[in-house]
Protein backbone atom coordinates (compact mmCIF):
# COMPACT_ATOMS: atom_id res chain seq x y z
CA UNK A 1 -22.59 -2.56 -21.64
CA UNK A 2 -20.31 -1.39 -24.49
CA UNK A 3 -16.82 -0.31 -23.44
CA UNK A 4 -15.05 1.92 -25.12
CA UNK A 5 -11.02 1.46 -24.65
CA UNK A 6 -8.62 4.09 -25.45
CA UNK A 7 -5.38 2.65 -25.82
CA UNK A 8 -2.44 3.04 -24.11
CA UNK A 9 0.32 5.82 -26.10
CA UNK A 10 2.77 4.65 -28.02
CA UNK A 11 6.46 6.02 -27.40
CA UNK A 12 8.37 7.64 -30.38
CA UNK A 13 12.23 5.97 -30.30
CA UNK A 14 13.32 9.29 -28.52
CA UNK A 15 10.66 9.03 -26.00
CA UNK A 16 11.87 5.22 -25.32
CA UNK A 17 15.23 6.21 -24.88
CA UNK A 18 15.20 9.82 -22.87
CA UNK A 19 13.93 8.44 -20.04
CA UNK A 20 17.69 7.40 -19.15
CA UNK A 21 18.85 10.88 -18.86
CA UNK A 22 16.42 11.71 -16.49
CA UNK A 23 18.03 8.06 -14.92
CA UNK A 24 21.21 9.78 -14.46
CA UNK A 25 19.50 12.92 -12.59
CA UNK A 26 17.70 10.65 -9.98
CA UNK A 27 20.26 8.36 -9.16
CA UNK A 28 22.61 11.46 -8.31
CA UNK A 29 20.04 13.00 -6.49
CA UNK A 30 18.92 9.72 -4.78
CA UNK A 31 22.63 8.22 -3.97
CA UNK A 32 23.30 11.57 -2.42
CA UNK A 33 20.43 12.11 -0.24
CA UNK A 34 19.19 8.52 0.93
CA UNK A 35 21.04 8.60 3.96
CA UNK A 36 19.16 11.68 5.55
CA UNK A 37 15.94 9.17 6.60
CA UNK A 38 18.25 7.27 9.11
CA UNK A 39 17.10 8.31 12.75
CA UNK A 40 18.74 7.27 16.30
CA UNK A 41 16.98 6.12 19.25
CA UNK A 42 15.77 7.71 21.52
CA UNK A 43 13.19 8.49 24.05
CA UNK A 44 10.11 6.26 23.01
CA UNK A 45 12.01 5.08 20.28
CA UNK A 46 14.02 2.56 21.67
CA UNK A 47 15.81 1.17 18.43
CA UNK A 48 17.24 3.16 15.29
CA UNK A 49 14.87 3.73 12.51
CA UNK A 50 13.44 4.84 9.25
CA UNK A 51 12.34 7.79 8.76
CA UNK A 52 10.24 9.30 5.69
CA UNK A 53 12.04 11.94 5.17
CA UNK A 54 9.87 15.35 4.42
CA UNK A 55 10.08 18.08 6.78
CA UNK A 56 6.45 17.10 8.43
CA UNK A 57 7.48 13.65 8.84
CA UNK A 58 11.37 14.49 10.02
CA UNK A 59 11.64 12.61 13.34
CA UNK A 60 8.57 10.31 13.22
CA UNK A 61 8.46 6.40 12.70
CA UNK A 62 5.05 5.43 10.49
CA UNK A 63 3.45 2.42 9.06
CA UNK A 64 2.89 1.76 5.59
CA UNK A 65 5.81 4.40 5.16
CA UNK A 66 8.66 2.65 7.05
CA UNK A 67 8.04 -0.62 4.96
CA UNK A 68 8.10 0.62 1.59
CA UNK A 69 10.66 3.01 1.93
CA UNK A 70 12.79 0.17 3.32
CA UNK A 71 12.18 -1.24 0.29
CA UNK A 72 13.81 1.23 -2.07
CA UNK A 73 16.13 1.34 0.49
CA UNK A 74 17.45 -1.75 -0.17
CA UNK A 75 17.64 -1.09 -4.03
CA UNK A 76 19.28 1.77 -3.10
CA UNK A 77 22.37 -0.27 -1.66
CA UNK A 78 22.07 -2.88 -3.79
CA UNK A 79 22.65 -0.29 -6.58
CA UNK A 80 25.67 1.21 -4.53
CA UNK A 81 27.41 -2.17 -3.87
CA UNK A 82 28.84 -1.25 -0.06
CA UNK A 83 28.59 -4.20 2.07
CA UNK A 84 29.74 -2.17 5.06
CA UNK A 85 27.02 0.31 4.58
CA UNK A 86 24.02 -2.52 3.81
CA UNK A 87 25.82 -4.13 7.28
CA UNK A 88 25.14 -0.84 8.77
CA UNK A 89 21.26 -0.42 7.47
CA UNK A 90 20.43 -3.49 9.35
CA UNK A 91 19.88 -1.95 12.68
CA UNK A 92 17.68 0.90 11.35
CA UNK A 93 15.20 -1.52 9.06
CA UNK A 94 14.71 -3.93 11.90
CA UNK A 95 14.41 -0.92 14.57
CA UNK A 96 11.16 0.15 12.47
CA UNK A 97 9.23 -3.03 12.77
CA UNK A 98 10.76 -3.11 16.68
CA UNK A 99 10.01 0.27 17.82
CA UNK A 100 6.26 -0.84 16.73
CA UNK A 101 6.40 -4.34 18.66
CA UNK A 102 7.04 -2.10 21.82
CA UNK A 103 3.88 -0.44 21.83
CA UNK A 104 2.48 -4.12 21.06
CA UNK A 105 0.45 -5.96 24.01
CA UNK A 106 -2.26 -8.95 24.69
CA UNK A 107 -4.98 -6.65 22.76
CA UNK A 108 -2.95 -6.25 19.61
CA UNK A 109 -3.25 -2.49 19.47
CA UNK A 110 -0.34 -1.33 17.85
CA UNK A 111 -0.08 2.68 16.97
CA UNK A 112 0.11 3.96 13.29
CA UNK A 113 2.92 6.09 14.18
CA UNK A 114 4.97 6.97 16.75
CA UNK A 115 6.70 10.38 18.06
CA UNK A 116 10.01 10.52 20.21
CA UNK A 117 7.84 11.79 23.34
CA UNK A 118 4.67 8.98 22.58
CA UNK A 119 3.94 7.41 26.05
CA UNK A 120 1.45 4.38 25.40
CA UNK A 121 -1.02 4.52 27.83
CA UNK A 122 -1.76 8.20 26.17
CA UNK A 123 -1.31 7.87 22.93
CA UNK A 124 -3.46 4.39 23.03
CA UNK A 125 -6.97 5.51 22.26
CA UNK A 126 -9.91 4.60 25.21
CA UNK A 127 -11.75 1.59 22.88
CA UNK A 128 -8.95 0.22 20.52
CA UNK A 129 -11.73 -1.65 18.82
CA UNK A 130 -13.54 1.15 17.24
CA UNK A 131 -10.37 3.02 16.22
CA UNK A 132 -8.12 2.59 13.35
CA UNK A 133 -4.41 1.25 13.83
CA UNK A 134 -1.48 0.23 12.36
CA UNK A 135 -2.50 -0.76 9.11
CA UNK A 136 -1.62 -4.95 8.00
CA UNK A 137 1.91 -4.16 6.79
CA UNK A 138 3.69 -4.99 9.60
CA UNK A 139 4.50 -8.58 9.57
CA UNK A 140 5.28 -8.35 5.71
CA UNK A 141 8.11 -5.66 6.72
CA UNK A 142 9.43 -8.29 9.28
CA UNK A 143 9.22 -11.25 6.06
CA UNK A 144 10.59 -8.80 3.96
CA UNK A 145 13.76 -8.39 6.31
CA UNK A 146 13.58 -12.17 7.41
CA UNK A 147 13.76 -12.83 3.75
CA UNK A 148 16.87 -10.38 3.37
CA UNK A 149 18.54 -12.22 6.63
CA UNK A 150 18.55 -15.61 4.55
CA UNK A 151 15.63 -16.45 6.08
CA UNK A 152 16.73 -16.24 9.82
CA UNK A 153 13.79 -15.04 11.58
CA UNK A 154 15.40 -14.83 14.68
CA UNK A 155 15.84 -11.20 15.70
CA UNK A 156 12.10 -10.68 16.08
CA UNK A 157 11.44 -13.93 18.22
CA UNK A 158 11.51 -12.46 21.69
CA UNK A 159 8.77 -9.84 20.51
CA UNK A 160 6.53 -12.53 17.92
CA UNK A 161 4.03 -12.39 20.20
CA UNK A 162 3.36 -9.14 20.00
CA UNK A 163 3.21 -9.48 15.98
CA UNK A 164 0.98 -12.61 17.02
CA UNK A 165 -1.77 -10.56 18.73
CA UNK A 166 -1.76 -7.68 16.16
CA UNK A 167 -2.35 -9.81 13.42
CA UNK A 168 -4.92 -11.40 15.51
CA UNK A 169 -6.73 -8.22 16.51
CA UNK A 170 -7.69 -7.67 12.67
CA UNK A 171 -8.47 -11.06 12.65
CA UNK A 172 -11.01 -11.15 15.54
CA UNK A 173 -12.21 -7.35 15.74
CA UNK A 174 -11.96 -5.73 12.28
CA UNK A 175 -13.53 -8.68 9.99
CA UNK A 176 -16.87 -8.64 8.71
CA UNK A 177 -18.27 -12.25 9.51
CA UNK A 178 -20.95 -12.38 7.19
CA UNK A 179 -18.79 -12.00 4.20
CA UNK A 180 -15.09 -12.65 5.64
CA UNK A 181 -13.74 -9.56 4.50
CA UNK A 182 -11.96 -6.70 6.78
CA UNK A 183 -13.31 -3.39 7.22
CA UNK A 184 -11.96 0.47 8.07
CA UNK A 185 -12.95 1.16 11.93
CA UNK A 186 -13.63 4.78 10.34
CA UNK A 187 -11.75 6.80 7.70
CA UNK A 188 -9.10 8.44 9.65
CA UNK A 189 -5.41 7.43 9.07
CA UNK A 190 -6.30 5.19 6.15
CA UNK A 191 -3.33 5.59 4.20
CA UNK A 192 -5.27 6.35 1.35
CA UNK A 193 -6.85 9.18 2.98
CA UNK A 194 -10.02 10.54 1.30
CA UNK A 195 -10.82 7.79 -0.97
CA UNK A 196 -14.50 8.03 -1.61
CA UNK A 197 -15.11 4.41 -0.72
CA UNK A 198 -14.01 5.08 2.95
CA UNK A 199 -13.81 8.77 3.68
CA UNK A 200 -16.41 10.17 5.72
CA UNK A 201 -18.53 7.44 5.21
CA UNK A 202 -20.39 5.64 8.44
CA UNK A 203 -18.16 3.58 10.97
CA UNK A 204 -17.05 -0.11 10.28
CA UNK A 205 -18.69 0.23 6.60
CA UNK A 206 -16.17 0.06 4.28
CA UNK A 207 -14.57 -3.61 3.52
CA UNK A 208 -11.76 -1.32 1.25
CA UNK A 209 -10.31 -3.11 -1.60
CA UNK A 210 -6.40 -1.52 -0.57
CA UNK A 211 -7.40 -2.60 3.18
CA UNK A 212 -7.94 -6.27 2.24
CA UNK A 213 -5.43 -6.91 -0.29
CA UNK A 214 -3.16 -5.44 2.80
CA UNK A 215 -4.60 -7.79 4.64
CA UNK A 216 -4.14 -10.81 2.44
CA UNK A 217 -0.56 -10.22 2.05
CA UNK A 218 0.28 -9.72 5.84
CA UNK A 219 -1.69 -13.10 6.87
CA UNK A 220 0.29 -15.06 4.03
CA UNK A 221 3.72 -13.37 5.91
CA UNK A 222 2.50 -14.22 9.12
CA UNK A 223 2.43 -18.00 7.64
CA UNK A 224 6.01 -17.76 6.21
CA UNK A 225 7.11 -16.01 9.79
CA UNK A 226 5.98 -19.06 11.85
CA UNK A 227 7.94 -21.48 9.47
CA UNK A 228 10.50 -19.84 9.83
CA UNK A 229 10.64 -20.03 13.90
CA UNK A 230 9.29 -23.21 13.63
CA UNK A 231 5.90 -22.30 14.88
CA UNK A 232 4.74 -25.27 12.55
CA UNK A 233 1.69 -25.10 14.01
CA UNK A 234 0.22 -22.12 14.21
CA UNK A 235 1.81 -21.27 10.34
CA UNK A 236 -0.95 -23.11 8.89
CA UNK A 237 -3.65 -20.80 10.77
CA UNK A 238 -2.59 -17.80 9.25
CA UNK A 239 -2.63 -19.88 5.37
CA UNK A 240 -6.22 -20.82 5.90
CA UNK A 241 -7.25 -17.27 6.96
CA UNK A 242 -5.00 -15.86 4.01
CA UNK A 243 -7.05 -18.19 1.59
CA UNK A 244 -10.24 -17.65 3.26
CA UNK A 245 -9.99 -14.14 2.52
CA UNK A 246 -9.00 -14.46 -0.95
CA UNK A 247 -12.44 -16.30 -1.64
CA UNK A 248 -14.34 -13.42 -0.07
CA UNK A 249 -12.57 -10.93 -1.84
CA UNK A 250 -13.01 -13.10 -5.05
CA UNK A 251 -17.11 -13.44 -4.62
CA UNK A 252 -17.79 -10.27 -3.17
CA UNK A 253 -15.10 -7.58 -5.11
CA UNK A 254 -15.03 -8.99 -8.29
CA UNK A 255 -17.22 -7.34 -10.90
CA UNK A 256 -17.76 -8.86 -13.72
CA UNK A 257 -19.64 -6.45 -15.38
CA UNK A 258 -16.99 -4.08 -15.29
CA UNK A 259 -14.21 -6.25 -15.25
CA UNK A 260 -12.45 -4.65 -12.22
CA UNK A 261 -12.27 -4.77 -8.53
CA UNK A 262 -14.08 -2.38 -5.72
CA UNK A 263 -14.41 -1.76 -2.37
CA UNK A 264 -17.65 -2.88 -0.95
CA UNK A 265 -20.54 -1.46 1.47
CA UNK A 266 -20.89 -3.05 5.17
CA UNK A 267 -23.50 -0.90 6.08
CA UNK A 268 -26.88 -2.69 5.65
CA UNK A 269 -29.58 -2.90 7.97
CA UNK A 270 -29.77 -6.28 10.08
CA UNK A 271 -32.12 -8.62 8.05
CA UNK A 272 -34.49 -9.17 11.52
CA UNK A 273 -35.31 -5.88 12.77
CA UNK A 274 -37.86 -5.61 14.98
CA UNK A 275 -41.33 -3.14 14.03
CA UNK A 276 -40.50 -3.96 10.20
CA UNK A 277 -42.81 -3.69 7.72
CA UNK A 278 -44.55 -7.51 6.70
CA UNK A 279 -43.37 -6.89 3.34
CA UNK A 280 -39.76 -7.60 4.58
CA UNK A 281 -40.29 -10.66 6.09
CA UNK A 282 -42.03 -12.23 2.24
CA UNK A 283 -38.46 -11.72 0.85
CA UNK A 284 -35.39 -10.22 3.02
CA UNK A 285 -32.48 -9.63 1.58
CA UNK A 286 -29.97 -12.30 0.88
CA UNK A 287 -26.75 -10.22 0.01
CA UNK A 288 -24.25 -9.28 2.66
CA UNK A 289 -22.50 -6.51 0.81
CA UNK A 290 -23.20 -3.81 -1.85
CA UNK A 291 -20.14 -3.51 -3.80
CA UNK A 292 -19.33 -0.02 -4.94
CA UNK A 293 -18.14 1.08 -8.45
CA UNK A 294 -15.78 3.81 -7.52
CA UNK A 295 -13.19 3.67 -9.70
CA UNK A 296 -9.96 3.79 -7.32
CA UNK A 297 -6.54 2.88 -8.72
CA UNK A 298 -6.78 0.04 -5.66
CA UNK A 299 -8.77 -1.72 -7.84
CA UNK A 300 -5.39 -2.64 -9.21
CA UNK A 301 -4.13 -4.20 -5.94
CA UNK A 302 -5.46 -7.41 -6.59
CA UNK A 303 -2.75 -8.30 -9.34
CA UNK A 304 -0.16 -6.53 -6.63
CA UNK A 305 -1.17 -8.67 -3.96
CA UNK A 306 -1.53 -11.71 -6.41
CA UNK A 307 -4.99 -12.42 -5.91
CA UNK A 308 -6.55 -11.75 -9.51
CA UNK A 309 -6.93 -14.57 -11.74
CA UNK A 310 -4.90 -14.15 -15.26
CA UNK A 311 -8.30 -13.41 -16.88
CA UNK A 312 -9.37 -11.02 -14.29
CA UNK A 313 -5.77 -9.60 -15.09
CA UNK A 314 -6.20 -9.15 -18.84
CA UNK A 315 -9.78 -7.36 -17.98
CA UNK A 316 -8.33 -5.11 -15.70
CA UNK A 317 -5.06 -4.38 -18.34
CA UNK A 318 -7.20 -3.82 -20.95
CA UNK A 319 -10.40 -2.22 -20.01
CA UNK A 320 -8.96 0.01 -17.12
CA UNK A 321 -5.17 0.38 -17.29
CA UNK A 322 -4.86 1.56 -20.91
CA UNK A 323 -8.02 3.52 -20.30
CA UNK A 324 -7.10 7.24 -20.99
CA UNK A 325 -10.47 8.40 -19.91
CA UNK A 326 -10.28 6.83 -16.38
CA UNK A 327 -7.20 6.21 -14.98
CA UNK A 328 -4.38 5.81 -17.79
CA UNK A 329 -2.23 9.54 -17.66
CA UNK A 330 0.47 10.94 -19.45
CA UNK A 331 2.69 10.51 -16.10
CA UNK A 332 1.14 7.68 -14.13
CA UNK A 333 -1.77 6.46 -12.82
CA UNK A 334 -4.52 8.62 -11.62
CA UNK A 335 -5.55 7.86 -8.18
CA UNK A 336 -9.28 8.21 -8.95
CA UNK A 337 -10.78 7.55 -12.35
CA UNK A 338 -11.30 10.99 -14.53
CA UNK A 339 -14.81 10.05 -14.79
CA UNK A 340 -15.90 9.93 -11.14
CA UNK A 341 -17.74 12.76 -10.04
CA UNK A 342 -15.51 13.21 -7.00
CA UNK A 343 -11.96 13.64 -9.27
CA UNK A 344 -10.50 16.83 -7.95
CA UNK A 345 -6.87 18.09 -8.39
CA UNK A 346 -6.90 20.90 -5.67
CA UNK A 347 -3.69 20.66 -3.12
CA UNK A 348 -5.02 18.97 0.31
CA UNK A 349 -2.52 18.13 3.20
CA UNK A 350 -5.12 17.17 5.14
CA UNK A 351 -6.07 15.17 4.22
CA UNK A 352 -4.00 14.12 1.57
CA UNK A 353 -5.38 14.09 -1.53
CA UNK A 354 -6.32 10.88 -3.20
CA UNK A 355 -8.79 12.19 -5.58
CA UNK A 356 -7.05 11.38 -8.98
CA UNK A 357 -3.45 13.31 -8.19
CA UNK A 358 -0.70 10.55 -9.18
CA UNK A 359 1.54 9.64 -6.46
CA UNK A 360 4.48 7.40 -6.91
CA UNK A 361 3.61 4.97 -4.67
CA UNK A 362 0.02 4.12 -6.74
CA UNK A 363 2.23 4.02 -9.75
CA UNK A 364 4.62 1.44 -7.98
CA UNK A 365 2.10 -1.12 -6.92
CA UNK A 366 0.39 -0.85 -10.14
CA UNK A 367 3.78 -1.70 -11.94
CA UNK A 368 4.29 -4.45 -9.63
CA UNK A 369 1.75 -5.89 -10.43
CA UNK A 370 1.73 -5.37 -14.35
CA UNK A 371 5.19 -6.96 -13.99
CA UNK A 372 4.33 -10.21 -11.91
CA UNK A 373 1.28 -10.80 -14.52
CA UNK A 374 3.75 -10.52 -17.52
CA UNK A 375 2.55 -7.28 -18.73
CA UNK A 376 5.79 -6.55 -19.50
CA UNK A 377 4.98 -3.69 -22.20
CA UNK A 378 2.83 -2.06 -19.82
CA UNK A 379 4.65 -2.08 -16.85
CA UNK A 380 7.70 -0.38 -19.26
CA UNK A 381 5.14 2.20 -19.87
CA UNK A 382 4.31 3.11 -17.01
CA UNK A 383 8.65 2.34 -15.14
CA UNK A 384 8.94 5.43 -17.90
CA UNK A 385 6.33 7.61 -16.88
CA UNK A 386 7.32 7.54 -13.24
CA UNK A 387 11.18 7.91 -13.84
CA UNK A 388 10.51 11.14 -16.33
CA UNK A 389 8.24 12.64 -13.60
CA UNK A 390 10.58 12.61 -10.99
CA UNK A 391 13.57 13.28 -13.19
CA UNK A 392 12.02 16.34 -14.11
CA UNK A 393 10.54 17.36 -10.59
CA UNK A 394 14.64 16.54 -9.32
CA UNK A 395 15.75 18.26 -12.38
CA UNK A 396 13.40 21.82 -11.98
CA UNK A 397 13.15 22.03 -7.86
CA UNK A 398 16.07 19.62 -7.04
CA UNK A 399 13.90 17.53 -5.10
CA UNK A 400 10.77 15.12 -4.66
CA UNK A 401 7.40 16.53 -4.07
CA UNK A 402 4.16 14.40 -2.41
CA UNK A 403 1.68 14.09 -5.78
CA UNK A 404 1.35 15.50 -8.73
CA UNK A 405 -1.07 16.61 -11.84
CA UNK A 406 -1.27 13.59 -14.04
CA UNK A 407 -1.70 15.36 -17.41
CA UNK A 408 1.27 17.56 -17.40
CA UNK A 409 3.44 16.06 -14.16
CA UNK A 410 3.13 19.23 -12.19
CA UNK A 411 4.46 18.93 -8.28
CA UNK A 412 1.18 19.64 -6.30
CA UNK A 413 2.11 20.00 -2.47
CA UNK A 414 5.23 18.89 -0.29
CA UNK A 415 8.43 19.44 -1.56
CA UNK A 416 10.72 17.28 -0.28
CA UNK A 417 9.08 14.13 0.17
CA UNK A 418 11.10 11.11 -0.03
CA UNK A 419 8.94 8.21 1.14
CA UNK A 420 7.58 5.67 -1.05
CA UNK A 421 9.03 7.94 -4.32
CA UNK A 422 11.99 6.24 -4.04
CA UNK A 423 10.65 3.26 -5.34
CA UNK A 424 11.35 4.56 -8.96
CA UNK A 425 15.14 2.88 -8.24
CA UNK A 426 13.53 -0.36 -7.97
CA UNK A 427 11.74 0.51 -11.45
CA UNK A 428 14.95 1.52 -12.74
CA UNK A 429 16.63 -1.08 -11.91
CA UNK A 430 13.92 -3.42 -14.09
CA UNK A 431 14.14 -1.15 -16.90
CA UNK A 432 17.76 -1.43 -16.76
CA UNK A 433 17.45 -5.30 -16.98
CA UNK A 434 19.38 -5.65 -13.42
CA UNK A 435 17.69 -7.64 -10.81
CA UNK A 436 14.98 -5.71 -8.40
CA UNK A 437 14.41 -5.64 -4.83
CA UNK A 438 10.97 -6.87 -4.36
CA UNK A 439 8.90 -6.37 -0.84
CA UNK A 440 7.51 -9.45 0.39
């Protein structure tokens, strides 16, 4: 198959060097603001938290949200320099990860978010096995604060077990054991929310390519947990099913053809099925999976979560990330390649709209993992992209909206939305040649 690469665009001097205006405009905006998404306990929530930030999201603990924006966080004080007040943002990063051990138990179910008035025993769903939950992110926000503590694990030992069993629940009840990867219960609460590869496609079919590089990530800070409490042990466990993984996503989400990696299809009839036709039983199938070329910007998560080989890298760079035709945009990365049938830029709140609108998150992981590859001219391109979109969303509306168009950086829904977007300090900060606050 030929390919046909567009290459990335090449900045004039001026459009090298603007970019630190718009700098100036979110820092301001930024160092002023960051301290509306503390929250207090209360009610359910028995420990001070992290909030998002938006309106929608005001007074609500979530998953993959709490983690990341505790990351920025953290660039945000390192930026700032206050001691007292990084002292003081202790209580409030740990209370996120806490709050969530609290609903934890001997099943592992943990919730994906969780209200002021949430009572478990409603909020838990009847069969915790067939619904979605807290997605893997959750011990890697506990590494990323042991990490921060010098490495004292300590404040989370009285509730590890609770971490223990959640990790485990994946583990035992959302893994595929014919090909060792982890599957989607269904598509609701996904993160990601209509990706193609997951949304309203059949239950416990989709082994997602963001779910298992997730995955990957949170067994390997399971492993550096237990070292640190001295569960020497049981940290081993968690390195074998880390690596274990890695080889299934390796053989089965690789494609080589294309150079890039995909989600894959569960949902295959059993090979011995009773009433088949003879025909089946001359030849049945040998594959466990179908993998599925959707182009999703997850397909970039393997570099993120470290798992691509340096020539599966250089593919990936090359054929997909400087691609203007599929993913490569004047402001980001599109969520969804331009060429898939599905790419649609209407607004959506629900669900959100993955279906090529940028988002600064996708733009952040892609970066990250541009930059630990060495793609060091890349990731600057795309650090710009992301700090001129939001300069000139805080410059026009004075604030931070949800996603946006990727041609001309237009704010599409949900002004207001802090989250994730304030990653772009962390960017900064690498543009600016200062050391970066990295998650786990």
């Amino acid at each position: 198959m030929v390919l046909f690469i567009i290459s990335a665009p090449v900045f004039s001097q001026k459009e090298n060097t603007d970019w630190k205006e718009y700098a100036i405009v979110i820092k301001k905006n930024i160092y002023n603001d960051y301290k509306g998404m503390f929250r207090e306990e209360g009610n359910s929530l028995k420990y001070p938290f992290i909030t998002p930030g938006s309106s929608q999201y005001a007074d609500v603990l979530w998953d993959w949200d709490s983690w990341l924006t505790n990351v920025a966080l953290r660039q945000i004080l390192a930026d700032m320099g206050n001691e007292k007040a990084s002292k003081d943002a202790i209580k409030y990063e740990q209370g996120c990860v806490l709050n969530f051990l609290e609903f934890g138990g001997m099943d592992g179910w943990i919730p994906i978010n969780v209200k002021r008035d949430a009572v478990r025993d409603k909020i838990r769903p009847k069969d915790i096995y067939r619904t979605n939950m807290h997605k893997p992110c959750l011990a890697q926000h506990a590494a990323f604060l042991t990490e921060l503590n010098g490495g004292d694990a300590e404040w989370i030992r009285e509730k590890f077990y609770f971490l223990q069993t959640f990790v485990n629940n994946y583990v035992n009840h959302h893994r595929d054991r014919a090909t060792g990867l982890y599957y989607w219960q269904n598509d609701a609460a996904i993160g990601v929310d209509n990706d193609p590869c997951t949304y309203y496609r059949p239950e416990r079919s989709s082994a997602s390519i963001f779910l298992n590089c997730l995955m990957y990530k949170e067994l390997e800070a399971m492993s550096y947990l237990c070292e640190r409490l001295n569960l020497s042990e049981t940290a081993p466990q968690y390195k074998k099913n880390a690596s274990e993984l890695k080889t299934a996503i390796q053989e089965h989400c690789w494609d080589e053809r294309d150079g890039f990696f995909y989600s894959v299809d569960l949902n295959l009839l059993p090979v011995k099925q009773p009433d088949t036709f003879e025909r089946h039983s001359g030849m049945p199938r040998d594959w466990d999976c179908l993998i599925m070329r959707i182009g999703v910007w997850s397909g970039f998560l393997p570099m993120w979560s470290g798992i691509a080989t340096p020539e599966q890298s250089e593919r990936m760079v090359k054929e997909h990330f400087e691609n203007e035709k599929t993913f490569n945009a004047p402001y980001g990365i599109r969520t969804l390649s331009k060429m898939e049938k599905m790419y649609n830029l209407k607004a959506s709140g629900n669900p959100s709209s993955w279906l090529g609108p940028i988002w600064g998150i996708s733009n952040y992981m892609v970066w990250r993992g541009l930059v630990k590859y060495g793609y060091e001219r890349e990731a600057h391109e795309l650090a710009v992209k992301t700090v001129k979109l939001f300069g000139k969303d805080i410059k026009r509306f004075g604030t931070l909206h949800e996603y946006y168009q990727p041609e001309n950086g237009e704010p599409i829904l949900n002004p207001g939305f802090q989250n994730w977007n304030y990653l772009v300090m962390n960017m900064l900060a690498w543009l600016e040649n200062r050391p970066f606050i990295e998650e786990f």
